[in-house]
PDB file of N, CA and C in Angstrom:
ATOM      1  N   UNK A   1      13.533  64.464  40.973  1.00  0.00           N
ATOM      2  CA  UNK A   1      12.901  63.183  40.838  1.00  0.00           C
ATOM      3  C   UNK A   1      12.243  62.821  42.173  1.00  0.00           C
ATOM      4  N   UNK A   2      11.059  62.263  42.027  1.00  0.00           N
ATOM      5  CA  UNK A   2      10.248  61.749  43.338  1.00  0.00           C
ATOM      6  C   UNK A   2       9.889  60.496  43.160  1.00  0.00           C
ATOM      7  N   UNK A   3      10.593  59.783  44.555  1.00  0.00           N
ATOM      8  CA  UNK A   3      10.143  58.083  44.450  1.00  0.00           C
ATOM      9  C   UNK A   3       8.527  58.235  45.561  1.00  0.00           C
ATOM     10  N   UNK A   4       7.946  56.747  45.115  1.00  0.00           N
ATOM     11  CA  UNK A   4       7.321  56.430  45.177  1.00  0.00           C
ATOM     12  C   UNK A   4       7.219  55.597  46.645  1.00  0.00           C
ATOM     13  N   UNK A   5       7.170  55.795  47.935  1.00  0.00           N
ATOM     14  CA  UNK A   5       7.497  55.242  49.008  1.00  0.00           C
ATOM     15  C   UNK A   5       7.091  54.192  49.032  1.00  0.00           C
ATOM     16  N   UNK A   6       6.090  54.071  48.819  1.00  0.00           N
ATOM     17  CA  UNK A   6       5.082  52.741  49.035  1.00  0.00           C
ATOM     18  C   UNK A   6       5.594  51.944  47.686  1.00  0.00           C
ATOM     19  N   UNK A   7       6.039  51.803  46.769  1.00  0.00           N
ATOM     20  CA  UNK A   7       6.656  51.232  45.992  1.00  0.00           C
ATOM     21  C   UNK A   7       7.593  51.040  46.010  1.00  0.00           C
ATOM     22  N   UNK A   8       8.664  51.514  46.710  1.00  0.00           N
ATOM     23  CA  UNK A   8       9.767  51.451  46.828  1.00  0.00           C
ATOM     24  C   UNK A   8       9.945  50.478  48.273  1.00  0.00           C
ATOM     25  N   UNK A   9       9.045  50.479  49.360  1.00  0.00           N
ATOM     26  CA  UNK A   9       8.423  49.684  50.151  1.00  0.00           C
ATOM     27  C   UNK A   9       8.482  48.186  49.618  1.00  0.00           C
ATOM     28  N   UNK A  10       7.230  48.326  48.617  1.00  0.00           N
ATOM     29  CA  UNK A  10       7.244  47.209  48.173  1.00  0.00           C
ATOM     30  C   UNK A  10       8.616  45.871  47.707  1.00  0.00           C
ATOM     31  N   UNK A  11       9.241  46.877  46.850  1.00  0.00           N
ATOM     32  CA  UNK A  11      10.437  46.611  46.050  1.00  0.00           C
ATOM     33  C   UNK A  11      11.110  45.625  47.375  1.00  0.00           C
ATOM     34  N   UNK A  12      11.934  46.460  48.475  1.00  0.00           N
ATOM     35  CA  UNK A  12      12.617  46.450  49.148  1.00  0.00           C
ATOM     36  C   UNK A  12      12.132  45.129  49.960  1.00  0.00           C
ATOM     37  N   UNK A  13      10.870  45.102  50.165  1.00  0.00           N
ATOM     38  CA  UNK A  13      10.093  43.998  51.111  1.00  0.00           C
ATOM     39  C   UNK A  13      10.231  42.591  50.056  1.00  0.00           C
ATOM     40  N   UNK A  14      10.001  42.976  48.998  1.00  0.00           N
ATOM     41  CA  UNK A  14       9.718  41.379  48.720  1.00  0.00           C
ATOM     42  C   UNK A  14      11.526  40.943  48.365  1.00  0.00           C
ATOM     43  N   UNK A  15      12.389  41.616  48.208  1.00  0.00           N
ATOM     44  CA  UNK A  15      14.157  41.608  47.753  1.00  0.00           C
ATOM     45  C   UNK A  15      14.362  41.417  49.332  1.00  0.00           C
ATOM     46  N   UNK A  16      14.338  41.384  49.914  1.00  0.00           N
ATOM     47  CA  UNK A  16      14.126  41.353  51.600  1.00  0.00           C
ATOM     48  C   UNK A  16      14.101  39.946  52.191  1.00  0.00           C
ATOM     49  N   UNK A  17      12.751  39.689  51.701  1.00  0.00           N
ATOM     50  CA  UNK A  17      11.754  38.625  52.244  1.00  0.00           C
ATOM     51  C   UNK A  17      12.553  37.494  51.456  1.00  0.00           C
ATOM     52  N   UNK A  18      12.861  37.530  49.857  1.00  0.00           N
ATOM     53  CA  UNK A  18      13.389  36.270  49.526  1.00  0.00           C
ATOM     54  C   UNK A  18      14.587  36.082  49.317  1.00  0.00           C
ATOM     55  N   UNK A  19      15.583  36.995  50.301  1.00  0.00           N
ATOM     56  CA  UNK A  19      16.555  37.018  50.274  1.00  0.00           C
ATOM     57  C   UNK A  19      16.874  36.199  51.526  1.00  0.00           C
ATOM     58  N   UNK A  20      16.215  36.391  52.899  1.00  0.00           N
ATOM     59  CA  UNK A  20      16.278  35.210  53.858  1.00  0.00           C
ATOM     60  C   UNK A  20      16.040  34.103  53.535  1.00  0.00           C
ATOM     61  N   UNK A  21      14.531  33.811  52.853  1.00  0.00           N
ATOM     62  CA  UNK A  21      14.452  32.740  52.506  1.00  0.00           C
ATOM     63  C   UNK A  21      15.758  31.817  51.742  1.00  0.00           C
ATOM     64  N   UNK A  22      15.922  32.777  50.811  1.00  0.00           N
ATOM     65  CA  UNK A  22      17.396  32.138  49.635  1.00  0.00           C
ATOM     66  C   UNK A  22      18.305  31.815  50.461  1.00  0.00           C
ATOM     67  N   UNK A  23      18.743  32.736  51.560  1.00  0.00           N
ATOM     68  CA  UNK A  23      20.289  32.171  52.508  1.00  0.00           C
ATOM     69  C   UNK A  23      19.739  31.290  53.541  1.00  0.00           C
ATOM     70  N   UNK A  24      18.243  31.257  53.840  1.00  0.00           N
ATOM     71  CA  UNK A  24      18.087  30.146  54.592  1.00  0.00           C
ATOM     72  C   UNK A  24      18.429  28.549  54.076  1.00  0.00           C
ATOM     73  N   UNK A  25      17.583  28.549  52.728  1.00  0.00           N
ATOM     74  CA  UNK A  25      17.621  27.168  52.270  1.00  0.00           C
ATOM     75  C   UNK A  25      19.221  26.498  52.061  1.00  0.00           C
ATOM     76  N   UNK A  26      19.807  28.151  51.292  1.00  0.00           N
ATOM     77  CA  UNK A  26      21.308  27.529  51.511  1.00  0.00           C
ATOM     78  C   UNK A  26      22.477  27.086  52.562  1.00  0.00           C
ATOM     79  N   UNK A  27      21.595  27.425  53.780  1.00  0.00           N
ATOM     80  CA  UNK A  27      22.205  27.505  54.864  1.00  0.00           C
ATOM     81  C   UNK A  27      21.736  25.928  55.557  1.00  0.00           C
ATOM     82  N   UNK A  28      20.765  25.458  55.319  1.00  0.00           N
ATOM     83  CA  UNK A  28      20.122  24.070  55.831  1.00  0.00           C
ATOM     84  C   UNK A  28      20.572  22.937  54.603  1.00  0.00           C
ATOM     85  N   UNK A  29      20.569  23.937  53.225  1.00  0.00           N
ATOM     86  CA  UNK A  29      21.337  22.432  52.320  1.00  0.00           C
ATOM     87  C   UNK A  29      22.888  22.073  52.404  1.00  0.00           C
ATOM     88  N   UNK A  30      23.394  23.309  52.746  1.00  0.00           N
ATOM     89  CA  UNK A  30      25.028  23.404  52.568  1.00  0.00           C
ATOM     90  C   UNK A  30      25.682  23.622  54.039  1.00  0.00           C
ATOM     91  N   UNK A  31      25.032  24.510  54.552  1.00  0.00           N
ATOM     92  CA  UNK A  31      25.919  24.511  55.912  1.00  0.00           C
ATOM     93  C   UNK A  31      26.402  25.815  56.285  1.00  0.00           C
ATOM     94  N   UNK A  32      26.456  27.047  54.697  1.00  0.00           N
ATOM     95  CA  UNK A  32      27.077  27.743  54.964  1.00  0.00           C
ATOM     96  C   UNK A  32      26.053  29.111  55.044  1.00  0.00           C
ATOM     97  N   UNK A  33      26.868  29.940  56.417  1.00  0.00           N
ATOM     98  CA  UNK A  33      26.014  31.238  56.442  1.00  0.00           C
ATOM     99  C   UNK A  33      25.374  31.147  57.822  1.00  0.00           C
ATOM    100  N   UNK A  34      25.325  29.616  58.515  1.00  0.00           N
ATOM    101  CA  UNK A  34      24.714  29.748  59.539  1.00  0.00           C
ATOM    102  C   UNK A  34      25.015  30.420  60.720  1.00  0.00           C
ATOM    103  N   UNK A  35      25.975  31.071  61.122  1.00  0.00           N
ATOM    104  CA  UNK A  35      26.896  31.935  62.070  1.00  0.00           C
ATOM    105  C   UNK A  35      25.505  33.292  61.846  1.00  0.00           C
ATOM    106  N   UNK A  36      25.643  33.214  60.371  1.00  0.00           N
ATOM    107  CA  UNK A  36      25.188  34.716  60.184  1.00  0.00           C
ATOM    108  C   UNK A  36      23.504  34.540  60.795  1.00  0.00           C
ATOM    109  N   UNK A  37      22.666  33.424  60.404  1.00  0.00           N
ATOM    110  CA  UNK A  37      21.395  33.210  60.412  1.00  0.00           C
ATOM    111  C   UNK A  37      20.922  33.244  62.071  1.00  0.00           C
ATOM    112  N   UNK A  38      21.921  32.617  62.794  1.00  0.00           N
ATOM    113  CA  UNK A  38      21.836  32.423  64.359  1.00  0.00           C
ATOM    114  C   UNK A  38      21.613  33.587  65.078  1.00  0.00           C
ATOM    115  N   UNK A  39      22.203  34.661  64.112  1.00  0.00           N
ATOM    116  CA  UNK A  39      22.088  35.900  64.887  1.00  0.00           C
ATOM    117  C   UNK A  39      20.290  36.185  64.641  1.00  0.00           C
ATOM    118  N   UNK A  40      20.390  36.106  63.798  1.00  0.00           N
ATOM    119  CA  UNK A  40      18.518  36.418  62.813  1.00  0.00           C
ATOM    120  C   UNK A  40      17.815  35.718  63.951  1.00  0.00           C
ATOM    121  N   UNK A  41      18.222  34.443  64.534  1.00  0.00           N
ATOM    122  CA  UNK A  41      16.796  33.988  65.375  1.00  0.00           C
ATOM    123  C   UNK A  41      16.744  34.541  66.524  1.00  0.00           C
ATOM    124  N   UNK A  42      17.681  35.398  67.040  1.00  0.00           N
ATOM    125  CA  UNK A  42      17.558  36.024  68.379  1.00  0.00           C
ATOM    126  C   UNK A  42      16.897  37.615  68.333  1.00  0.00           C
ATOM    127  N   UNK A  43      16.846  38.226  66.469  1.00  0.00           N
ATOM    128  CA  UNK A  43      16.218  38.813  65.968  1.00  0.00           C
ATOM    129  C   UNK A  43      14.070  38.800  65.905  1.00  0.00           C
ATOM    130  N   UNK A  44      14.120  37.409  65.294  1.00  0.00           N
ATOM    131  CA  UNK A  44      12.907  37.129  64.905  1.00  0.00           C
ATOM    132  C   UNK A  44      12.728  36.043  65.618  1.00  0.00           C
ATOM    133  N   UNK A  45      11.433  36.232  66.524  1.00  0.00           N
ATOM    134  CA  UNK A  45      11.206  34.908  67.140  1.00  0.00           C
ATOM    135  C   UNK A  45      10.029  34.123  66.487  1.00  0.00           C
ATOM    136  N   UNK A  46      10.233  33.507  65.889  1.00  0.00           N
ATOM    137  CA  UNK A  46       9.782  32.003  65.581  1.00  0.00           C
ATOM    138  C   UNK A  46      10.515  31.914  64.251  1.00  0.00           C
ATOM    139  N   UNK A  47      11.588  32.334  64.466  1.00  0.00           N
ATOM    140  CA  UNK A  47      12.397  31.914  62.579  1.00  0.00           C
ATOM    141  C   UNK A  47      13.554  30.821  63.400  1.00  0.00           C
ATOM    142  N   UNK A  48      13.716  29.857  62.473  1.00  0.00           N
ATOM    143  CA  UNK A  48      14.785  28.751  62.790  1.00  0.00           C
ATOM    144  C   UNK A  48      15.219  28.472  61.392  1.00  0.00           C
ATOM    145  N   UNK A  49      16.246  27.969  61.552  1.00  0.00           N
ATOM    146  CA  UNK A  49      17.323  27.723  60.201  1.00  0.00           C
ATOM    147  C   UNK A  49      16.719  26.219  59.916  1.00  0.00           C
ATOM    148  N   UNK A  50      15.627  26.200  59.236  1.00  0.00           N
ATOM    149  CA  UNK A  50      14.797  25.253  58.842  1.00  0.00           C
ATOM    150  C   UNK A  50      13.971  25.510  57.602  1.00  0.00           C
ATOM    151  N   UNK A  51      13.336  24.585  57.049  1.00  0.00           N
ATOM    152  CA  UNK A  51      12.663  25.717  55.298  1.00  0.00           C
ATOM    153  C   UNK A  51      11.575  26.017  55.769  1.00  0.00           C
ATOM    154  N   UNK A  52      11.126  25.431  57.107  1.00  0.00           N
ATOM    155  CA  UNK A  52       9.740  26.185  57.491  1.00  0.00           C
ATOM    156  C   UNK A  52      10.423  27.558  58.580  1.00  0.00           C
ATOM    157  N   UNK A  53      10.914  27.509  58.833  1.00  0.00           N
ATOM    158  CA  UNK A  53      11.570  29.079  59.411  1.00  0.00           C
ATOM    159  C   UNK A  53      12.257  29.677  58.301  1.00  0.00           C
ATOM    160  N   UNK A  54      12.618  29.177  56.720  1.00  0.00           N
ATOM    161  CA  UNK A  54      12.661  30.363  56.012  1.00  0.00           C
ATOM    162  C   UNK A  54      11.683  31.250  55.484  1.00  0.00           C
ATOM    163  N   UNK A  55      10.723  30.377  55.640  1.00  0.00           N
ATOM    164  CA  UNK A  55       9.016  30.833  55.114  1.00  0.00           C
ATOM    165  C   UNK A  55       8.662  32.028  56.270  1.00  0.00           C
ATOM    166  N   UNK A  56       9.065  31.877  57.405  1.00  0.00           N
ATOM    167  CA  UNK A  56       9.102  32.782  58.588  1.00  0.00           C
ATOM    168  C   UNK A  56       9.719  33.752  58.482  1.00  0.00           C
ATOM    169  N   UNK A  57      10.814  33.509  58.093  1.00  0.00           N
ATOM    170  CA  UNK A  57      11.924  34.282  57.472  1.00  0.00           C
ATOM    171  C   UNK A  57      11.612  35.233  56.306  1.00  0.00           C
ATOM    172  N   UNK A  58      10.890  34.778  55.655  1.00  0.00           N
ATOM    173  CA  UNK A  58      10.499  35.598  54.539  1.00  0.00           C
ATOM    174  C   UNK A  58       9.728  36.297  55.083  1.00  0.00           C
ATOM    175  N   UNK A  59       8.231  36.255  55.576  1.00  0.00           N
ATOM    176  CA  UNK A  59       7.433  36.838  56.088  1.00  0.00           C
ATOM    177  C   UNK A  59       8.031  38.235  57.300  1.00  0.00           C
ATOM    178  N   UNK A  60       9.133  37.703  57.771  1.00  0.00           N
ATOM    179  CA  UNK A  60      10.255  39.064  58.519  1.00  0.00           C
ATOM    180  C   UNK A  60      10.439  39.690  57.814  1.00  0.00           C
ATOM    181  N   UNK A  61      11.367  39.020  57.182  1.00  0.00           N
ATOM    182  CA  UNK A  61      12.102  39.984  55.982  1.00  0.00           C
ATOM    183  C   UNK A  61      11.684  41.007  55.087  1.00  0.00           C
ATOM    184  N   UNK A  62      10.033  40.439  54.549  1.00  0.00           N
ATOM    185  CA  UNK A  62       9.169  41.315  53.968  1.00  0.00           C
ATOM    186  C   UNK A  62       8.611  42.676  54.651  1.00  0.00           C
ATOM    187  N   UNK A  63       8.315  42.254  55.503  1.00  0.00           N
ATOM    188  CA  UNK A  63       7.599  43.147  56.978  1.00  0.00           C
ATOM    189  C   UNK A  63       8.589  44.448  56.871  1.00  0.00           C
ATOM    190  N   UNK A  64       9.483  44.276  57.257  1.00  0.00           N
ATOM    191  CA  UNK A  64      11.275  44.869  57.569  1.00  0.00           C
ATOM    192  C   UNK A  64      11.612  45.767  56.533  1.00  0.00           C
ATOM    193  N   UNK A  65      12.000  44.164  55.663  1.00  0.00           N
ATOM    194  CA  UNK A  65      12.171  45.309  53.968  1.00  0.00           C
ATOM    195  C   UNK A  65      11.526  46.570  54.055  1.00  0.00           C
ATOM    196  N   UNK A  66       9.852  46.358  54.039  1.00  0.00           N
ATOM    197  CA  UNK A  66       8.912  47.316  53.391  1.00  0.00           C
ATOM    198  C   UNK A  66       9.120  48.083  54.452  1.00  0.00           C
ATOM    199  N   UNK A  67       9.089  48.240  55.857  1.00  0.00           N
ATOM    200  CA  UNK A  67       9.105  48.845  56.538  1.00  0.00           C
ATOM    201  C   UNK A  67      10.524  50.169  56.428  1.00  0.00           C
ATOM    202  N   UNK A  68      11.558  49.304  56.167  1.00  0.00           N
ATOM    203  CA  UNK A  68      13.258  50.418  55.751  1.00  0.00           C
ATOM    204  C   UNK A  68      13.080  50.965  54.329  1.00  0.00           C
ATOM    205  N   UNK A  69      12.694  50.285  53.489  1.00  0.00           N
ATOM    206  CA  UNK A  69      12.662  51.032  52.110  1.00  0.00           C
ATOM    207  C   UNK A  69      11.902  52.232  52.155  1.00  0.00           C
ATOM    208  N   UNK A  70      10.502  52.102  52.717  1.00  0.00           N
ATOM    209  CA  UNK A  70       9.422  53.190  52.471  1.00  0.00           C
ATOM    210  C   UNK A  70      10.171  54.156  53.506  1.00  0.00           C
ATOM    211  N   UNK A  71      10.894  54.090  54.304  1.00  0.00           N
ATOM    212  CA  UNK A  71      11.191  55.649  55.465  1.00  0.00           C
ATOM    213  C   UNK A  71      12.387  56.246  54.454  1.00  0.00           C
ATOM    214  N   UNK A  72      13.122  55.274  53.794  1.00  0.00           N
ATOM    215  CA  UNK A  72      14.351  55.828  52.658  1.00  0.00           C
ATOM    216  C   UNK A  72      13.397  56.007  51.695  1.00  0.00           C
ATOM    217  N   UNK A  73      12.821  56.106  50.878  1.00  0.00           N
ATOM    218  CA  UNK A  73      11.566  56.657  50.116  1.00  0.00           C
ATOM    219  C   UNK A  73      11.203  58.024  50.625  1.00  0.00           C
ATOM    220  N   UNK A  74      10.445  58.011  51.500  1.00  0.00           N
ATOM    221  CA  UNK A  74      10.030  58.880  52.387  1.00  0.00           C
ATOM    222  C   UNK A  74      11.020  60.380  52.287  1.00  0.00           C
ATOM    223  N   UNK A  75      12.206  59.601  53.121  1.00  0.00           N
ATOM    224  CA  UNK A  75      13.486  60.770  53.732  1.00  0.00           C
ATOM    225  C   UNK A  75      14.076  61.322  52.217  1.00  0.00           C
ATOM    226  N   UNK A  76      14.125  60.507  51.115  1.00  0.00           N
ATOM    227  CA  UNK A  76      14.401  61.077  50.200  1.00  0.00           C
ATOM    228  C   UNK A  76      13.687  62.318  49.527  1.00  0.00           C
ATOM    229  N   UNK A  77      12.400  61.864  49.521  1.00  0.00           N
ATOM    230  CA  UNK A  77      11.691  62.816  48.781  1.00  0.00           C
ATOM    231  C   UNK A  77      11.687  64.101  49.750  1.00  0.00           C
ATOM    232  N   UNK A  78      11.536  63.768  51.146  1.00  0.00           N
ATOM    233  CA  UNK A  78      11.717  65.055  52.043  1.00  0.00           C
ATOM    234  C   UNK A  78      12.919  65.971  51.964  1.00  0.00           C
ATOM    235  N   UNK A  79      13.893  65.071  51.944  1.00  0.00           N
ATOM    236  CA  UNK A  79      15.135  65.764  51.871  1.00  0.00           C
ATOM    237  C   UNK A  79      15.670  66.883  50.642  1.00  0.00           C
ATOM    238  N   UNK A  80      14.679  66.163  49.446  1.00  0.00           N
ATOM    239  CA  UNK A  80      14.838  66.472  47.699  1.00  0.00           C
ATOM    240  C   UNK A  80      13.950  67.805  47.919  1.00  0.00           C
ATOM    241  N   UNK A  81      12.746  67.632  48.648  1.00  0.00           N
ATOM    242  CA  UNK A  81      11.995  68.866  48.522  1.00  0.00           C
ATOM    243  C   UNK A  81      12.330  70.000  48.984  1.00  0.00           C
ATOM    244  N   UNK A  82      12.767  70.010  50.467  1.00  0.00           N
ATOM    245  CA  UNK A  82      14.160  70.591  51.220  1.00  0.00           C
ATOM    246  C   UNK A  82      15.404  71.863  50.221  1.00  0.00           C
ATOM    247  N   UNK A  83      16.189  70.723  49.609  1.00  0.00           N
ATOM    248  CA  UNK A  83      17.021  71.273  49.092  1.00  0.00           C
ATOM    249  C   UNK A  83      16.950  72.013  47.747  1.00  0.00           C
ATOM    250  N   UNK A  84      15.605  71.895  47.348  1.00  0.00           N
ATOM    251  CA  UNK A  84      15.467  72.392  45.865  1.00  0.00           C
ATOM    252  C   UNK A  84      14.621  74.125  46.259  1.00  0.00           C
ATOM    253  N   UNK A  85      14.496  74.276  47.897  1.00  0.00           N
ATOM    254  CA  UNK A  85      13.786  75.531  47.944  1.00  0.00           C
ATOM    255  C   UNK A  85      14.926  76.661  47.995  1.00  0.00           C
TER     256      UNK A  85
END
């Protein structure tokens, strides 16, 4: 089987992107998670535990996502081609 890097890119970037966003908002309505998020802003600079730094946040996250999914995309299919010789 052969994935699709750049799709799998995709996938990963946008599950990524609105997955900060999601623990951001819950983190500015509720309170909880922010330990974890504090670390993220010393990560990404201009993201703040705010809904306009989850929008920032997303825009990381997406970047990132797509960026880790497509090299696991990638390493897979290399690795698959590899072992089937």
């Amino acid at each position: 089987m052969k994935l699709n890097p750049k799709s799998l890119g995709l996938a990963g970037g946008v599950l990524c992107g609105l997955w900060i966003l999601l623990f951001t908002i819950v983190a500015v309505s509720t309170g909880y998670g922010v330990g974890y998020l504090e670390i993220m802003t010393t990560l990404f600079p201009g993201y703040t535990i705010t809904f306009a730094g989850g929008i920032v946040g997303l825009v990381y996250g997406a970047i990132f996502g797509f960026i880790e999914f497509y090299i696991i995309g990638y390493l897979y299919n290399y690795f698959n081609k590899k072992l089937k010789k």
